[in-house]
N, C-alpha and C. Protein backbone atom coordinates (compact mmCIF):
# COMPACT_ATOMS: atom_id res chain seq x y z
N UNK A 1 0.84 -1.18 0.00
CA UNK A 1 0.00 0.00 0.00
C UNK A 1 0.89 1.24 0.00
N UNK A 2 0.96 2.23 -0.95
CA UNK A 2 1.20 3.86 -0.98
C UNK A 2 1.10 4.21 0.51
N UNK A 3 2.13 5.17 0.95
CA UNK A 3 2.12 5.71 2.03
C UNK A 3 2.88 6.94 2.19
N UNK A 4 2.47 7.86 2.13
CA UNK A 4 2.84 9.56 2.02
C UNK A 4 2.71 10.17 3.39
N UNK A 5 3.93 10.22 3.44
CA UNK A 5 4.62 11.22 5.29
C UNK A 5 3.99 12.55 4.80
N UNK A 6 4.23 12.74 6.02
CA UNK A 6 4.13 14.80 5.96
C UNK A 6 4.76 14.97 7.41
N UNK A 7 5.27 15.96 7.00
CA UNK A 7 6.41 16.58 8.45
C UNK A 7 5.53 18.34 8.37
N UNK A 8 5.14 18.14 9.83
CA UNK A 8 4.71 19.60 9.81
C UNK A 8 4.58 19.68 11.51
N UNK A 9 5.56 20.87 11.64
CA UNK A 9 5.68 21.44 13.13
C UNK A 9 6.68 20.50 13.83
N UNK A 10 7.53 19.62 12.88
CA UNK A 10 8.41 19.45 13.86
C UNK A 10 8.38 17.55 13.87
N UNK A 11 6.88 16.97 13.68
CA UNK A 11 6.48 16.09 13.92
C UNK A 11 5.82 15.07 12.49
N UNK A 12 6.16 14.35 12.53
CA UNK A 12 5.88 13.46 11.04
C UNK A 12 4.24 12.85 11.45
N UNK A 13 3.49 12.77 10.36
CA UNK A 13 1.95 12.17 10.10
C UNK A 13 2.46 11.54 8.68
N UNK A 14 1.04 10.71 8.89
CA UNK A 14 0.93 10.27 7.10
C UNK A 14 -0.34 9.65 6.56
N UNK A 15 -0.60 9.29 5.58
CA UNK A 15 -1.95 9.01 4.61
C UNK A 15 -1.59 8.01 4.00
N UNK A 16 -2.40 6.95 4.31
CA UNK A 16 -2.20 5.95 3.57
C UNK A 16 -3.09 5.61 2.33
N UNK A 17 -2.57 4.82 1.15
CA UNK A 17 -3.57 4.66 -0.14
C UNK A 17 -4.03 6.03 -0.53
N UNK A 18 -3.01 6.86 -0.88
CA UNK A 18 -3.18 8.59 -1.21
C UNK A 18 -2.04 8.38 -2.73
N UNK A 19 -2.25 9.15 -3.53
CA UNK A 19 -1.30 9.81 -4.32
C UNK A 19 -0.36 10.56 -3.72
N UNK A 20 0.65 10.92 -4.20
CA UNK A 20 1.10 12.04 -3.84
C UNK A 20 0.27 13.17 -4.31
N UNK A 21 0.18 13.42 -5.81
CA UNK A 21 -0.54 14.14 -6.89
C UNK A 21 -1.74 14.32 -6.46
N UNK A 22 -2.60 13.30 -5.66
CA UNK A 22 -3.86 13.67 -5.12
C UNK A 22 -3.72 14.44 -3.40
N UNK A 23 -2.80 14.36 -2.58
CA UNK A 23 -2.27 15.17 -2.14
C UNK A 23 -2.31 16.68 -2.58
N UNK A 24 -1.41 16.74 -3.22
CA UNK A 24 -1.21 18.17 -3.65
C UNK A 24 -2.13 18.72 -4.38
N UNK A 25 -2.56 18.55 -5.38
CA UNK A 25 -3.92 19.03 -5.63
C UNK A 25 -4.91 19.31 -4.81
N UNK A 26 -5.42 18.41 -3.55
CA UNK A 26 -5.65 18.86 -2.31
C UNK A 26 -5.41 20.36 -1.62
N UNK A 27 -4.35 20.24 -1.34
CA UNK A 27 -3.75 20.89 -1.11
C UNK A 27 -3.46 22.29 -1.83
N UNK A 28 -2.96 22.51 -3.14
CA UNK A 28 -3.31 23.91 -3.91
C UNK A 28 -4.67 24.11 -4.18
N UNK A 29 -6.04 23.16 -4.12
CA UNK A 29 -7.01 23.57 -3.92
C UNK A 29 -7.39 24.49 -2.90
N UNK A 30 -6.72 24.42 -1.83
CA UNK A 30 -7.14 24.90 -0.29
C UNK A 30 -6.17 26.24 0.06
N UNK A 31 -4.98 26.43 -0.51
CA UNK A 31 -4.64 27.37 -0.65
C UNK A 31 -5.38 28.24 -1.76
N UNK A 32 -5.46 27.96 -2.87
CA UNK A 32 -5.76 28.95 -3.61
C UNK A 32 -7.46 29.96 -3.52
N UNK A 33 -8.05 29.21 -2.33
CA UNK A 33 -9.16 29.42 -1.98
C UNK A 33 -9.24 31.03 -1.35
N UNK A 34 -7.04 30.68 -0.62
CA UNK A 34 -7.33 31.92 0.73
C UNK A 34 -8.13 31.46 1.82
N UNK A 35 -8.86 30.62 2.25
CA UNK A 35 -9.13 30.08 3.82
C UNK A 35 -8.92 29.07 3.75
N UNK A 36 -8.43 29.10 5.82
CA UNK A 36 -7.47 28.24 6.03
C UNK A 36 -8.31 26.71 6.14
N UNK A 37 -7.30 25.78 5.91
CA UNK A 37 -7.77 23.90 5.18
C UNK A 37 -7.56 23.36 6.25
N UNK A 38 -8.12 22.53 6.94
CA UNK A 38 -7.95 21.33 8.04
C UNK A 38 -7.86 20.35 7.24
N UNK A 39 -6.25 19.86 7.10
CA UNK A 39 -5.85 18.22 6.73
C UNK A 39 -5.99 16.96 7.64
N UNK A 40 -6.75 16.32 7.25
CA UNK A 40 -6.90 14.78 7.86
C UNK A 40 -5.66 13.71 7.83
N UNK A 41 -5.05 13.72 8.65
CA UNK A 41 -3.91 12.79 8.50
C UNK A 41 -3.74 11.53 9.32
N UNK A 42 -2.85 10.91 9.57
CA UNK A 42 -2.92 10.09 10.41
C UNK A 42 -1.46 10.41 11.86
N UNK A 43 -1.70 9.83 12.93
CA UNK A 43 -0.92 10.45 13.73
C UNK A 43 -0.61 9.26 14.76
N UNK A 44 0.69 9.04 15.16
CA UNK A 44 0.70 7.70 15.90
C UNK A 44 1.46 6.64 15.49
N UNK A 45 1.89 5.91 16.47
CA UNK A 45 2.79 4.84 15.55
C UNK A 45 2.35 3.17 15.57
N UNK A 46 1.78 2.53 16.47
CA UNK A 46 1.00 1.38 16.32
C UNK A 46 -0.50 1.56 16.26
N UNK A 47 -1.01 2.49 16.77
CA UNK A 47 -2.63 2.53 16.04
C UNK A 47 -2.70 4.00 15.86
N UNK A 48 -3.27 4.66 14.75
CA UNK A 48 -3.06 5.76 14.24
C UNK A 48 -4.48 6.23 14.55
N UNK A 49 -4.46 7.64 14.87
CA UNK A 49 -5.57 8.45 15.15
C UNK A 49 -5.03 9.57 14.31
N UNK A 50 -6.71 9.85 14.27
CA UNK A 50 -7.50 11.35 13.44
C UNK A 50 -6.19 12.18 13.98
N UNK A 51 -5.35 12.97 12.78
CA UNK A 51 -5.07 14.34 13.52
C UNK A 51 -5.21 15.29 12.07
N UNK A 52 -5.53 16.64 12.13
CA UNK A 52 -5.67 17.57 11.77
C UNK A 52 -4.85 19.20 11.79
N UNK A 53 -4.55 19.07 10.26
CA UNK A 53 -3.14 20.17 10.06
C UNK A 53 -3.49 21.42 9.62
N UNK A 54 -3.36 22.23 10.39
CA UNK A 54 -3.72 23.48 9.74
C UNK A 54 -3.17 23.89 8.72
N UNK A 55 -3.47 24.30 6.95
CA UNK A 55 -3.08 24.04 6.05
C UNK A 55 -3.42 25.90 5.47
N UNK A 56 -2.39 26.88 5.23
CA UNK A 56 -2.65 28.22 5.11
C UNK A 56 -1.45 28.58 4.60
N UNK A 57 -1.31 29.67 3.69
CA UNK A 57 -0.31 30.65 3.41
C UNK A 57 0.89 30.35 4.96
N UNK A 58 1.87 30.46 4.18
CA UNK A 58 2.88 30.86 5.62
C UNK A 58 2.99 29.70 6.85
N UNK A 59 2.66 28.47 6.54
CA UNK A 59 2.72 27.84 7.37
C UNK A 59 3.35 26.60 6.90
N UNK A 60 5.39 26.25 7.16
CA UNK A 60 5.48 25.41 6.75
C UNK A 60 4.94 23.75 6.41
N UNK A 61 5.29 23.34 5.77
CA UNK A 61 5.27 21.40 5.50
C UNK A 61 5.87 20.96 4.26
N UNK A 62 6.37 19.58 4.77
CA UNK A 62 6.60 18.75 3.46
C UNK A 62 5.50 17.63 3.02
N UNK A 63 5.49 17.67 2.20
CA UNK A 63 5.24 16.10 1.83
C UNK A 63 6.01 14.86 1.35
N UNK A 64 6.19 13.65 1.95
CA UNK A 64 7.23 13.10 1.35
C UNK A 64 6.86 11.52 0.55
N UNK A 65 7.20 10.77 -0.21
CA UNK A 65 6.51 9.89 -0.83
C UNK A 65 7.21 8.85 -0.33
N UNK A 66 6.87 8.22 0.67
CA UNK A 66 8.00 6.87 1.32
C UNK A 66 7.95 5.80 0.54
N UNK A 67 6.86 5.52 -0.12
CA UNK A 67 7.33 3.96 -1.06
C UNK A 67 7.19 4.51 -2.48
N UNK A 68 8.44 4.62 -3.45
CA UNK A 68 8.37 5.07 -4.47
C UNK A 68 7.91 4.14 -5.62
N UNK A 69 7.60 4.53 -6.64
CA UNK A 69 7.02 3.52 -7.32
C UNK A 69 8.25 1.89 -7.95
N UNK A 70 9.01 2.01 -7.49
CA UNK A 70 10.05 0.35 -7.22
C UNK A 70 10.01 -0.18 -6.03
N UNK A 71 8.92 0.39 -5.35
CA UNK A 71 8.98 -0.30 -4.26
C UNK A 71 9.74 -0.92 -3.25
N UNK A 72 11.39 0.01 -3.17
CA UNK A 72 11.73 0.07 -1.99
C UNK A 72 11.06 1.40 -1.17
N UNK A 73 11.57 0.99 0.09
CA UNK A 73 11.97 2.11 1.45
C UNK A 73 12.01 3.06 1.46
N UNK A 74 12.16 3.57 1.88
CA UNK A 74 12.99 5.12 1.89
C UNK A 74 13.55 5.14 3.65
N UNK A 75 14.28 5.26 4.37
CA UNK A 75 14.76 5.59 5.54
C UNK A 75 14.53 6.99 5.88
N UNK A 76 13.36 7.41 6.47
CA UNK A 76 13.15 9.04 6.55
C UNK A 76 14.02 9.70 7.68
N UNK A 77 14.48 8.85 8.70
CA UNK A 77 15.53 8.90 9.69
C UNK A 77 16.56 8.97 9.52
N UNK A 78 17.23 8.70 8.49
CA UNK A 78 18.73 8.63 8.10
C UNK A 78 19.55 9.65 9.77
N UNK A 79 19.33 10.53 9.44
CA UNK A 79 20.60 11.04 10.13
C UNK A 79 19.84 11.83 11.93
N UNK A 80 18.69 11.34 12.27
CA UNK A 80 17.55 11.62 13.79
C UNK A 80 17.31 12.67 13.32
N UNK A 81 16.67 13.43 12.22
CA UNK A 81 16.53 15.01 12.83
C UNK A 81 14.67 14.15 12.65
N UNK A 82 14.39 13.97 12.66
CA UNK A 82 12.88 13.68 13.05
C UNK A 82 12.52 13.79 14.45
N UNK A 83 13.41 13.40 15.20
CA UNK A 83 13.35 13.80 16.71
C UNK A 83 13.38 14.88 17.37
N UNK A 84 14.90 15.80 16.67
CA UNK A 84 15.12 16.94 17.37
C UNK A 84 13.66 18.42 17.12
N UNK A 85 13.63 19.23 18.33
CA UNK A 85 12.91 20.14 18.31
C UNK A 85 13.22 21.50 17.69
N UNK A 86 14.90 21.54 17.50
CA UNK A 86 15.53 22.32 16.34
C UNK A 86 16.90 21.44 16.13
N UNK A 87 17.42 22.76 15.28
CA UNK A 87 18.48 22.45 15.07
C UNK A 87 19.42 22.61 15.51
């Protein structure tokens, strides 16, 4: 199954069985509106709960595509900054 991270505020979520492309389109839909988008994501690491991203002008995030279409991995940890609170 497709599985697309998002890092926002510091803290990683993700969506499972998503596009990326359906993502983002999402997403420049809700910006280009000008009011602010509540994203549904998932949050948690053995059972995942509802969390919700405030999605507006000026407010960083990534999106990241963890299983690429060859179907390895990706290691989003490589080097801990997923942990730290800065830099």
């Amino acid at each position: 199954m497709n599985r697309i991270d998002i890092v926002y505020g510091g803290q990683q979520y993700s969506l499972a069985g998503r596009s990326i492309d359906s993502i983002q389109t999402e997403i420049d839909a809700a910006i280009t509106t000008g009011k602010p988008y509540w994203l549904m994501v998932n949050s948690g690491g053995g059972r995942f709960e509802d969390a919700y991203l405030l999605i507006a002008p000026g407010i960083p995030f990534a999106v990241l595509n963890v299983k690429p279409e060859d179907g390895q991995d990706i290691d989003l940890d490589v080097d801990g900054v997923f942990g730290q609170d800065g830099l």
